[in-house]
Protein backbone atom coordinates (compact mmCIF):
# COMPACT_ATOMS: atom_id res chain seq x y z
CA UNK A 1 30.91 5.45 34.82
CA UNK A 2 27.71 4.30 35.45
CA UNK A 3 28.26 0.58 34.30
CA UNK A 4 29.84 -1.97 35.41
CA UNK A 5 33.08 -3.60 35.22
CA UNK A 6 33.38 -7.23 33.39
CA UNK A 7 34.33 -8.72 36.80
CA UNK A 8 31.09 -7.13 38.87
CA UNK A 9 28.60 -8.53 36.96
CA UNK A 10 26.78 -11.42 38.57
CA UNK A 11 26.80 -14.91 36.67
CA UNK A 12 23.63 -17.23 36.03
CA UNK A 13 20.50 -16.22 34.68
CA UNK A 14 20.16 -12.51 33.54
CA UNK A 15 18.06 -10.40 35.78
CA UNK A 16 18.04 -6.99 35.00
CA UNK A 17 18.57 -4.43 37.62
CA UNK A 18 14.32 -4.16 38.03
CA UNK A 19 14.99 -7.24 39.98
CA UNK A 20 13.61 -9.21 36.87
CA UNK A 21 14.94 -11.00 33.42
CA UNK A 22 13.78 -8.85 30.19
CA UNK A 23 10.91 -10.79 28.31
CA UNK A 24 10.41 -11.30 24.96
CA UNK A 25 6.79 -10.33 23.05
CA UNK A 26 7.12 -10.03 19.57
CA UNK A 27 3.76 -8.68 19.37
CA UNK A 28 4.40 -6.23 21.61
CA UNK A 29 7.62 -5.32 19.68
CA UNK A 30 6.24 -4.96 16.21
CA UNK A 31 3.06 -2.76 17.17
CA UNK A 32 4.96 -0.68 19.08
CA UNK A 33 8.20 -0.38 16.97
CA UNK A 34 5.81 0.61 14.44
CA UNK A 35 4.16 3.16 15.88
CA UNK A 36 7.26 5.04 16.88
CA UNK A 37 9.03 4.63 13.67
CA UNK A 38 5.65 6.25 11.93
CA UNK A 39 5.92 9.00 14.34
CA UNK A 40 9.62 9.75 14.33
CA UNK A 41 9.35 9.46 10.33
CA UNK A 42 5.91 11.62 10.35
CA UNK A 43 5.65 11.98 6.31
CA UNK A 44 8.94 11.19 5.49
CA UNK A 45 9.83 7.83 4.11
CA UNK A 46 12.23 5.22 5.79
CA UNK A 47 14.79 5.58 2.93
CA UNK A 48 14.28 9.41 3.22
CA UNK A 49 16.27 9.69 6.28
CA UNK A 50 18.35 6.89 5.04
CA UNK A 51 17.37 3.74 7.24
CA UNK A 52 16.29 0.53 6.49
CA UNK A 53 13.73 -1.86 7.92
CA UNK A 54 14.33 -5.54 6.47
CA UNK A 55 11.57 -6.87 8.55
CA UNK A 56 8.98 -6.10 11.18
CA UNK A 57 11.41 -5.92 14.29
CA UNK A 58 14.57 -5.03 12.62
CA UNK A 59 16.15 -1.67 11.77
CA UNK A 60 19.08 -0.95 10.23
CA UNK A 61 20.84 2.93 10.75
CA UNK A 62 24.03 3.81 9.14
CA UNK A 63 25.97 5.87 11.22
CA UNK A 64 29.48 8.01 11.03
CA UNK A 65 31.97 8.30 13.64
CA UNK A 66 34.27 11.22 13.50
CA UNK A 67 37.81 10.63 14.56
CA UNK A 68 39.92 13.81 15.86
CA UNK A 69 41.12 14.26 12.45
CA UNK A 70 37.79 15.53 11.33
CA UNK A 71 37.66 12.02 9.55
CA UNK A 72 34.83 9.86 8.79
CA UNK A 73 34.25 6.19 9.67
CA UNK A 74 31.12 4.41 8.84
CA UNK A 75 29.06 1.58 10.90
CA UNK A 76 25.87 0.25 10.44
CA UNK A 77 24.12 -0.24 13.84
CA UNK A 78 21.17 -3.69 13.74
CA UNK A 79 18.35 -2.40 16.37
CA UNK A 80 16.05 -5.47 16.67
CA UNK A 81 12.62 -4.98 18.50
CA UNK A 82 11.96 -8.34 19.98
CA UNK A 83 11.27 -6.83 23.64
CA UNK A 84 10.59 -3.37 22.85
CA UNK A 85 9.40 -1.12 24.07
CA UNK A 86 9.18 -2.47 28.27
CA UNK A 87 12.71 -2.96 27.58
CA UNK A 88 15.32 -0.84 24.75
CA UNK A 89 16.15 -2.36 21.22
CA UNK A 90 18.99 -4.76 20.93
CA UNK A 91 21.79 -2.65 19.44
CA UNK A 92 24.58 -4.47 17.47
CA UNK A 93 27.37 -2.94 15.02
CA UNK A 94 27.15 -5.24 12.03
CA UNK A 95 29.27 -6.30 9.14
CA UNK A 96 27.71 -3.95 6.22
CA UNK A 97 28.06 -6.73 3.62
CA UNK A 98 26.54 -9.74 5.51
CA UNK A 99 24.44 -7.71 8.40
CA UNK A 100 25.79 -10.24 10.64
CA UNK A 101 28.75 -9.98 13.50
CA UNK A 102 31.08 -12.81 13.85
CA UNK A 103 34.06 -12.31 16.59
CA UNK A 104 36.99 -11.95 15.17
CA UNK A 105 36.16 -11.42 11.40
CA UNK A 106 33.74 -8.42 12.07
CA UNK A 107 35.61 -6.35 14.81
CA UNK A 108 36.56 -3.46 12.52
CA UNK A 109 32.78 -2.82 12.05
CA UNK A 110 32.60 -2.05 15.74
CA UNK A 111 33.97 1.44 16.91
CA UNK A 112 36.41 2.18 20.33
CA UNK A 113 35.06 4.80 22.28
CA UNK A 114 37.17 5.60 25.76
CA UNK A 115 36.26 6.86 28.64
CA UNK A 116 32.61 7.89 28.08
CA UNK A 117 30.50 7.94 31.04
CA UNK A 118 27.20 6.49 29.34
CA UNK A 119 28.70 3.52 26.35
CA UNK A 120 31.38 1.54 25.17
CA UNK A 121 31.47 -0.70 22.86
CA UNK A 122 32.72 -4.48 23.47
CA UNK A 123 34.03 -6.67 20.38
CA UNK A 124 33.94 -9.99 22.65
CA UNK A 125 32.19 -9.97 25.73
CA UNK A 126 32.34 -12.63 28.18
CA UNK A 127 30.14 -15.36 26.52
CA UNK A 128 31.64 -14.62 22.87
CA UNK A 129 28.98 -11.62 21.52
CA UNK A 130 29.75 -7.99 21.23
CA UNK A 131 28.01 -5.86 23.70
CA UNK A 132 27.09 -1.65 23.43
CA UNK A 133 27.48 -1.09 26.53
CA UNK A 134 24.79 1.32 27.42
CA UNK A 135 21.44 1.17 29.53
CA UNK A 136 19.82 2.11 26.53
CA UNK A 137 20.38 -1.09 24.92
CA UNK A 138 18.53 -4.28 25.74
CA UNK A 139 22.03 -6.20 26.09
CA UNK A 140 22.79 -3.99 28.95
CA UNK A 141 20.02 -5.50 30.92
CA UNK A 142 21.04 -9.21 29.97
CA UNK A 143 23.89 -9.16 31.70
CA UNK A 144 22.74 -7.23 34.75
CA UNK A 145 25.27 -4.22 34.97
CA UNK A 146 24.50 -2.15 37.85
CA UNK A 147 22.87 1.26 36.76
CA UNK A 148 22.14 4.68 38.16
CA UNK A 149 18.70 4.97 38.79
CA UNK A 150 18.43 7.81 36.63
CA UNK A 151 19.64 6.79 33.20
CA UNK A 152 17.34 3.17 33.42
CA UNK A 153 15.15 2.58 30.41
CA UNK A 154 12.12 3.85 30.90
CA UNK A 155 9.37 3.11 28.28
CA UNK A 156 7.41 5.71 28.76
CA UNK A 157 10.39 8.20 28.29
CA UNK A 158 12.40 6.50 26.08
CA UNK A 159 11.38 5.49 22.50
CA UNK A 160 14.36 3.56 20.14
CA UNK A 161 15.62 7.28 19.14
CA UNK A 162 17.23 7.53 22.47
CA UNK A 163 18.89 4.31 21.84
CA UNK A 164 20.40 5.62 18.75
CA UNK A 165 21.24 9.25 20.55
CA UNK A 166 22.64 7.70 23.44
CA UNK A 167 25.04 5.11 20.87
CA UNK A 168 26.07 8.59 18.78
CA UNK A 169 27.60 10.25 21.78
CA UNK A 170 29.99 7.61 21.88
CA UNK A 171 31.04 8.72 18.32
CA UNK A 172 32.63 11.79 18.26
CA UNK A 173 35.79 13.14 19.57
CA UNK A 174 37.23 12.73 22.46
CA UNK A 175 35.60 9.23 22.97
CA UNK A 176 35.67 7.68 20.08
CA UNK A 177 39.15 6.29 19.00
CA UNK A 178 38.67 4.61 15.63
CA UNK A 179 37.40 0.96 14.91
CA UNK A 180 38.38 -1.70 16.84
CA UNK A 181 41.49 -3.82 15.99
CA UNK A 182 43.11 -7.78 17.34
């Protein structure tokens, strides 16, 4: 796996494996969320592909797991722009009804996924919030896991869709498990 484990990553102040903390420009974030949502959506409309943008650095994308059944579960993933796009979108699972997460009340809005090598999904990570584990996520760099060089963000490469790829691999069968439980 190319994160790692709760009890390797360094205390204090986050630094991100570029050897420097993620900062915020909301500017930044808007114009550029923006302009990749525009050209992702190209003449389609946000509700057309069945998203939803409550304000200018927030997006909200319903997703399905599929369990090994075949079954369906649905989540609703909060990608919030407020350091995009030097560093990935802030990826949370969210309670559908309040778009909010609250350990323990919310947990079954956030899915298990085992044994993937590139996310998993944390209902209470050290510090009380949930964490998607996965250096496409701006939480990833907050706590400073250590990282391959070759899956980092880059911003060039990378626009939020890969954030949203990258969270749907963890999804399907044989990873994903079903939604997490106390």
């Amino acid at each position: 796996m190319h994160f790692a484990s709760r009890s390797s990553v360094r205390r204090g102040a986050p630094v991100s494996i570029l050897g420097k903390p993620p900062v915020q420009d909301i500017a930044q974030g808007q114009a550029a969320f923006a302009a990749d949502l525009s050209r992702f959506l190209g003449q389609r409309s946000i509700d057309e592909v069945g998203w939803a943008k409550p304000d200018e650095l927030t997006l909200l994308v319903p997703l399905f797991a599929t369990r090994a059944d075949g079954g369906k579960d649905p989540y609703l993933l909060r990608l919030y722009f407020d350091h995009y796009p030097t560093w990935p979108p802030s990826a949370l699972f969210v309670n559908p009804l309040t778009v909010t997460y609250k350990f323990p009340d919310d947990i079954q809005w956030v899915p298990q996924a085992d044994n993937h090598q590139e996310i998993k999904f944390h209902t209470n990570y050290p510090g009380g919030t949930q964490l998607v584990c996965c250096s496409l996520t701006l939480e990833f760099y907050k706590v400073n896991h250590s990282v391959q060089e070759a899956v980092i963000w880059r911003e060039k490469e990378h626009k939020f869709t890969s954030t949203i790829a990258s969270i749907k691999r963890g999804l399907v069968p044989p990873y994903y498990i079903g939604r997490s439980k106390q």
